[in-house]
C-alpha atoms as a PDB file:
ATOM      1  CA  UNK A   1     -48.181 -31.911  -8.830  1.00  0.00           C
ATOM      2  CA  UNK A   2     -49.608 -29.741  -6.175  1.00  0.00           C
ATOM      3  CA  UNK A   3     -49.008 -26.246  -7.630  1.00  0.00           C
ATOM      4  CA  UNK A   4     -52.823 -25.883  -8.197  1.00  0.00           C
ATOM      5  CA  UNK A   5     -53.546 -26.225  -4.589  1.00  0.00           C
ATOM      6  CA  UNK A   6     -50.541 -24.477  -2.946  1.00  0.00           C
ATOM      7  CA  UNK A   7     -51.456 -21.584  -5.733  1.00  0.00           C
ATOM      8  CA  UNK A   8     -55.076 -21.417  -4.559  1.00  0.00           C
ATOM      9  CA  UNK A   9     -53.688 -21.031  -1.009  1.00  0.00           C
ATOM     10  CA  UNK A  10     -51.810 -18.674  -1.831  1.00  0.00           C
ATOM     11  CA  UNK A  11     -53.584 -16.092  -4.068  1.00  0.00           C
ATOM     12  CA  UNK A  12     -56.899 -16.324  -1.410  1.00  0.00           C
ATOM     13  CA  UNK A  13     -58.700 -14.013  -0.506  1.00  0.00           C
ATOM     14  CA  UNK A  14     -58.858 -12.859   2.433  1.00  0.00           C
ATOM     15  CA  UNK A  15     -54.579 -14.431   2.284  1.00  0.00           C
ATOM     16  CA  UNK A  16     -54.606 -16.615   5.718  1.00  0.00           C
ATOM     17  CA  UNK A  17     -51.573 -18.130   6.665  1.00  0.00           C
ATOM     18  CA  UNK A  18     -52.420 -21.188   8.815  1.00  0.00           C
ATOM     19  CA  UNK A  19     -53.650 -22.924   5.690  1.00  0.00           C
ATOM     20  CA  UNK A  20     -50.465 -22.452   3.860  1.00  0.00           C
ATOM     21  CA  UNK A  21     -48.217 -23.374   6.743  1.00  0.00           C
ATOM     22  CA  UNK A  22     -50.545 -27.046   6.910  1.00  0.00           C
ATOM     23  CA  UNK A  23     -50.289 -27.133   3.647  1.00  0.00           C
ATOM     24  CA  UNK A  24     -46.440 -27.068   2.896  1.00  0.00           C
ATOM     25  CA  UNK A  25     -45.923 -29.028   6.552  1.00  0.00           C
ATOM     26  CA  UNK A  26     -48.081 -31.460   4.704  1.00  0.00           C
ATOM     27  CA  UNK A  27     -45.899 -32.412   1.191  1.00  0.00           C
ATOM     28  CA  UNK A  28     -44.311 -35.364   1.278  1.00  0.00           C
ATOM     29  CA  UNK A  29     -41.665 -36.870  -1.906  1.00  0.00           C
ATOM     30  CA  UNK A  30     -40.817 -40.215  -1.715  1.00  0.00           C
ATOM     31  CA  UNK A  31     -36.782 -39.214  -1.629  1.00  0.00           C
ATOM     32  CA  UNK A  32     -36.834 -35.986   0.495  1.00  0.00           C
ATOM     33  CA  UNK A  33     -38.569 -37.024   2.800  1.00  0.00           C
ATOM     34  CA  UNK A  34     -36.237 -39.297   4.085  1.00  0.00           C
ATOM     35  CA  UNK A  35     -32.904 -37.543   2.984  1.00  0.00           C
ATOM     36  CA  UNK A  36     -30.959 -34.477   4.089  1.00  0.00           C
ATOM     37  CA  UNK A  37     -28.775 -34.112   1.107  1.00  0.00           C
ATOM     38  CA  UNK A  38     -28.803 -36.285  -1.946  1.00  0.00           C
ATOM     39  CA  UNK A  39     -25.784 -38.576  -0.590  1.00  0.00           C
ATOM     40  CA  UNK A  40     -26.926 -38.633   2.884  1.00  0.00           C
ATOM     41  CA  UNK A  41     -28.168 -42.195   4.703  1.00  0.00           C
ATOM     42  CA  UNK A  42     -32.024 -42.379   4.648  1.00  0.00           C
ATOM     43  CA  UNK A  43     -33.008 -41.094   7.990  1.00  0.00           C
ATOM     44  CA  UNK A  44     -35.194 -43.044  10.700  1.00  0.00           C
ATOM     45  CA  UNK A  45     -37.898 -40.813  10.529  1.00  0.00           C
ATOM     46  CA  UNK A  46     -40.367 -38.775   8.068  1.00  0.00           C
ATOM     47  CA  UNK A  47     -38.082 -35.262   7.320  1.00  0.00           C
ATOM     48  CA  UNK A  48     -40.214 -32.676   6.446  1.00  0.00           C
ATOM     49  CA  UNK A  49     -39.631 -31.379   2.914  1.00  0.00           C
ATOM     50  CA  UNK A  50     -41.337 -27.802   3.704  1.00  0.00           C
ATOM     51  CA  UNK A  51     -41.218 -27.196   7.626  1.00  0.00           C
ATOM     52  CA  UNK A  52     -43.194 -24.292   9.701  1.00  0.00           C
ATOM     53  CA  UNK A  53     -40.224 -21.932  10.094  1.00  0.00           C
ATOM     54  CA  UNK A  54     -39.778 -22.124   6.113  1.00  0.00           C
ATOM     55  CA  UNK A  55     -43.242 -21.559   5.332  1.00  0.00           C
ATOM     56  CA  UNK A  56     -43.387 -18.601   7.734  1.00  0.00           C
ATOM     57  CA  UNK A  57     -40.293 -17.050   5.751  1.00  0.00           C
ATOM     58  CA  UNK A  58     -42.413 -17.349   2.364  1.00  0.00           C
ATOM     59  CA  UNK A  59     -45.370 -16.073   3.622  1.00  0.00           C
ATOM     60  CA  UNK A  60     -43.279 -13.359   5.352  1.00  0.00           C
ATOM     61  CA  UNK A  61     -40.902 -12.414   2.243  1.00  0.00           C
ATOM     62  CA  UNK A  62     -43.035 -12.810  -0.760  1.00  0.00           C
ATOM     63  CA  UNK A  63     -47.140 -13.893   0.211  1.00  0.00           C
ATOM     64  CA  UNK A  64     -47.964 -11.457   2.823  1.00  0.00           C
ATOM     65  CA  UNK A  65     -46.246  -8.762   1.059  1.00  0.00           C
ATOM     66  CA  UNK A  66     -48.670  -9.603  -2.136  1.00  0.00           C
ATOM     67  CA  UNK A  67     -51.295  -9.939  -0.075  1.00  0.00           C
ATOM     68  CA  UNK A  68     -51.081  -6.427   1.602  1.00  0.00           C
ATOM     69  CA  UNK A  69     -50.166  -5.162  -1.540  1.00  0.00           C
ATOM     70  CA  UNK A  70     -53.362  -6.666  -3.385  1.00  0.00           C
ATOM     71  CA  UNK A  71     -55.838  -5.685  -0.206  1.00  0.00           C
ATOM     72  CA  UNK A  72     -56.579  -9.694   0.288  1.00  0.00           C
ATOM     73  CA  UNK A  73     -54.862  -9.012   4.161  1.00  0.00           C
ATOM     74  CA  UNK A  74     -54.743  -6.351   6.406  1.00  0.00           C
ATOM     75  CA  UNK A  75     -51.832  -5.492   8.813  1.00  0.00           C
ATOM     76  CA  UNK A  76     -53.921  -6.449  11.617  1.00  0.00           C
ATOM     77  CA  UNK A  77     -54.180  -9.984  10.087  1.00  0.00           C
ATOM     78  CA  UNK A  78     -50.307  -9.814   9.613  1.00  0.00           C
ATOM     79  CA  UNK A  79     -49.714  -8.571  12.701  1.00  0.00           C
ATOM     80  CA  UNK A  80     -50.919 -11.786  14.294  1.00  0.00           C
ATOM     81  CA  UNK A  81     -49.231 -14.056  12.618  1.00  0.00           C
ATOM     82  CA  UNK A  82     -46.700 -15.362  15.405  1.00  0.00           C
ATOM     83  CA  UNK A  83     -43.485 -18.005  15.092  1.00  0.00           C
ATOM     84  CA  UNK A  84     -41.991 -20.860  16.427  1.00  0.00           C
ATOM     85  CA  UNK A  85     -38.435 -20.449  17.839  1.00  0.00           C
ATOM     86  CA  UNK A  86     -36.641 -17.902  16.099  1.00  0.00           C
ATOM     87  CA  UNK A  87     -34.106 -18.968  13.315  1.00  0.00           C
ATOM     88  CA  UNK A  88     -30.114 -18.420  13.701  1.00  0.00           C
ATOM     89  CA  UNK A  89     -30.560 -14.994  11.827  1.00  0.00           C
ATOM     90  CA  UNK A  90     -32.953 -13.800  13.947  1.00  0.00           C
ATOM     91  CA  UNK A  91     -31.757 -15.015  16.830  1.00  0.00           C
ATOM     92  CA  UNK A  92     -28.179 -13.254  15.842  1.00  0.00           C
ATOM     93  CA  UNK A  93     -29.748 -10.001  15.258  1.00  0.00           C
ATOM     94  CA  UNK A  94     -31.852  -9.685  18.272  1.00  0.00           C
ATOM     95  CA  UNK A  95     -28.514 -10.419  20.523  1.00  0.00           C
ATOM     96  CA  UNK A  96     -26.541  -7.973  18.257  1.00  0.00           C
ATOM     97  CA  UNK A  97     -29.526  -5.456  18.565  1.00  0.00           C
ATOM     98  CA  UNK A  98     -30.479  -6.054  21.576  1.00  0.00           C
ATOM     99  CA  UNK A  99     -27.429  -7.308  23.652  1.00  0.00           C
ATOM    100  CA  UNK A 100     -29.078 -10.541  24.795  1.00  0.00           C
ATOM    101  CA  UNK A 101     -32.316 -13.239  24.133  1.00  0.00           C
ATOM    102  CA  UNK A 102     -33.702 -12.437  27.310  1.00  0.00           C
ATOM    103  CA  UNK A 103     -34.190  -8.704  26.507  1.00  0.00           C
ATOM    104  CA  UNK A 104     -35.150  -9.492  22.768  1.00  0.00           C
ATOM    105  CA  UNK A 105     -37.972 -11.886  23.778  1.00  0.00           C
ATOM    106  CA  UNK A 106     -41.037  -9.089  23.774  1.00  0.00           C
ATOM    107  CA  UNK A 107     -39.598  -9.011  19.608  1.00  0.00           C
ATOM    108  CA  UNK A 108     -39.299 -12.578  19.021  1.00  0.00           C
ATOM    109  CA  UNK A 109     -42.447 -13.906  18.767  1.00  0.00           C
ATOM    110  CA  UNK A 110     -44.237 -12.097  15.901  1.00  0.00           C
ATOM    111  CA  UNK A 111     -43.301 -12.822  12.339  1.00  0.00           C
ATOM    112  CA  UNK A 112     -43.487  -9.151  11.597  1.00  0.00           C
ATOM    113  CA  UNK A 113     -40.848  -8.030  14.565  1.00  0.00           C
ATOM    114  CA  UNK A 114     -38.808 -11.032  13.100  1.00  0.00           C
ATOM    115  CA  UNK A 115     -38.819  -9.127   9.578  1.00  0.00           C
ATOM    116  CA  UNK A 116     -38.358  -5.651  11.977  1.00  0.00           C
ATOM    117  CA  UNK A 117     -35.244  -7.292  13.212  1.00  0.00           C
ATOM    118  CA  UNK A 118     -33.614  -8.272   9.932  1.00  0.00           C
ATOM    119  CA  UNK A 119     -34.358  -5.222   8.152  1.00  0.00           C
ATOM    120  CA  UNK A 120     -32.714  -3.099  11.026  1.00  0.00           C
ATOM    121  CA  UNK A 121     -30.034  -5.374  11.291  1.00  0.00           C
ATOM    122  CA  UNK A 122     -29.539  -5.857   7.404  1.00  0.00           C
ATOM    123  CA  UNK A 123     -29.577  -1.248   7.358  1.00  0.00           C
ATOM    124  CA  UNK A 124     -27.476  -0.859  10.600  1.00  0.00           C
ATOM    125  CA  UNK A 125     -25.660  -3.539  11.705  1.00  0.00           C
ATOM    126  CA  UNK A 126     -23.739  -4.944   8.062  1.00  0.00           C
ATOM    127  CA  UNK A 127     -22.876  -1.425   6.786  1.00  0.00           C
ATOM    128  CA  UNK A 128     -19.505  -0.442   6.771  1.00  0.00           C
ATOM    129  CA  UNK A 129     -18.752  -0.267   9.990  1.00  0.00           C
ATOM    130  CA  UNK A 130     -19.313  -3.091  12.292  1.00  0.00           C
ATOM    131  CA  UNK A 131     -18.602  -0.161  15.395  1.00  0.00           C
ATOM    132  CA  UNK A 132     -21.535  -0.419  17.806  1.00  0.00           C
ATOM    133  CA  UNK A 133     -20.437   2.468  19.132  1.00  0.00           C
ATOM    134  CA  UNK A 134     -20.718   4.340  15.951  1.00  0.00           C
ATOM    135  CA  UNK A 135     -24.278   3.130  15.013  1.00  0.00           C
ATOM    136  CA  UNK A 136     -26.767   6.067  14.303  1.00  0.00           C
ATOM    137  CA  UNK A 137     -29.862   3.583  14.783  1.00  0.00           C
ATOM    138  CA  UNK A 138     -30.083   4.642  18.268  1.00  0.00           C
ATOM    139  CA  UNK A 139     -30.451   8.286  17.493  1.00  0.00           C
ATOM    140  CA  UNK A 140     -32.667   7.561  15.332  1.00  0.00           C
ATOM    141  CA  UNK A 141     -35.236   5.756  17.482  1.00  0.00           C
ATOM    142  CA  UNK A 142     -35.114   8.446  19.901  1.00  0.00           C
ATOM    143  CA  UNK A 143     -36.693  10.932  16.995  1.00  0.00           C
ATOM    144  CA  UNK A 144     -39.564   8.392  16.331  1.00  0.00           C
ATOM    145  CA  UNK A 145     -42.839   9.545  17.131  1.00  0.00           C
ATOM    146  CA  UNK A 146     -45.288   6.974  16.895  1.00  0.00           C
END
């Protein structure tokens, strides 16, 4: 029932995300917002059925993409966009990638370093070999010029 509006959001232009995130924090349904899983005890408080870190991961794996891809954002507009705690993925890959939070934490709070960090982690980390040692990311960086 709220396609229209969550569509509108969506397709803006300029894209923004702040009005999505409200938005989807926003939706309420009678049954999910009170239930984990469909045989689970109502619980004592309103659940939301879209929460921030969710709508961050849309707008970061399929609206901002459009968006840059349709000139309705700018990577200086994505750029900004930060996060809320990092999710168990991310949070996995920044200690695999980095060898510890504390040293990740300059990457963690930027939705686009959060993509950086799966996408390095998804090419490097879960190829074939799971040797550290044997990793060619590190060469790698070393040839970047920015």
């Amino acid at each position: 029932s709220e396609w229209g509006k969550f569509r509108k959001l969506a397709l803006a232009e300029p894209f923004a995300a702040k009005p999505v995130v409200d938005f989807l924090q926003a939706l309420q349904h009678p049954f999910w917002g009170q239930h984990h899983t469909l045989t689970s005890a109502a619980a004592p408080r309103r659940i939301a059925v879209v929460g921030r870190s969710q709508s961050l991961e849309l707008i970061a794996n399929h609206l901002a993409p459009l968006a840059l891809h349709e000139d309705r954002m700018d990577w200086k507009t994505y750029w900004k966009i930060r996060t809320s705690s990092p999710n168990d993925r991310v949070r996995r890959c920044a200690i695999r990638l980095f060898g510890s939070e504390k040293h990740a934490a300059p990457w963690l709070k930027r939705l686009c370093h959060h993509q950086a960090l799966l996408q390095v982690y998804q090419d490097f980390c879960l190829e074939d070999t799971s040797d550290c040692r044997q990793c060619p990311f590190p060469e790698q960086l070393l040839q970047w010029k920015p």
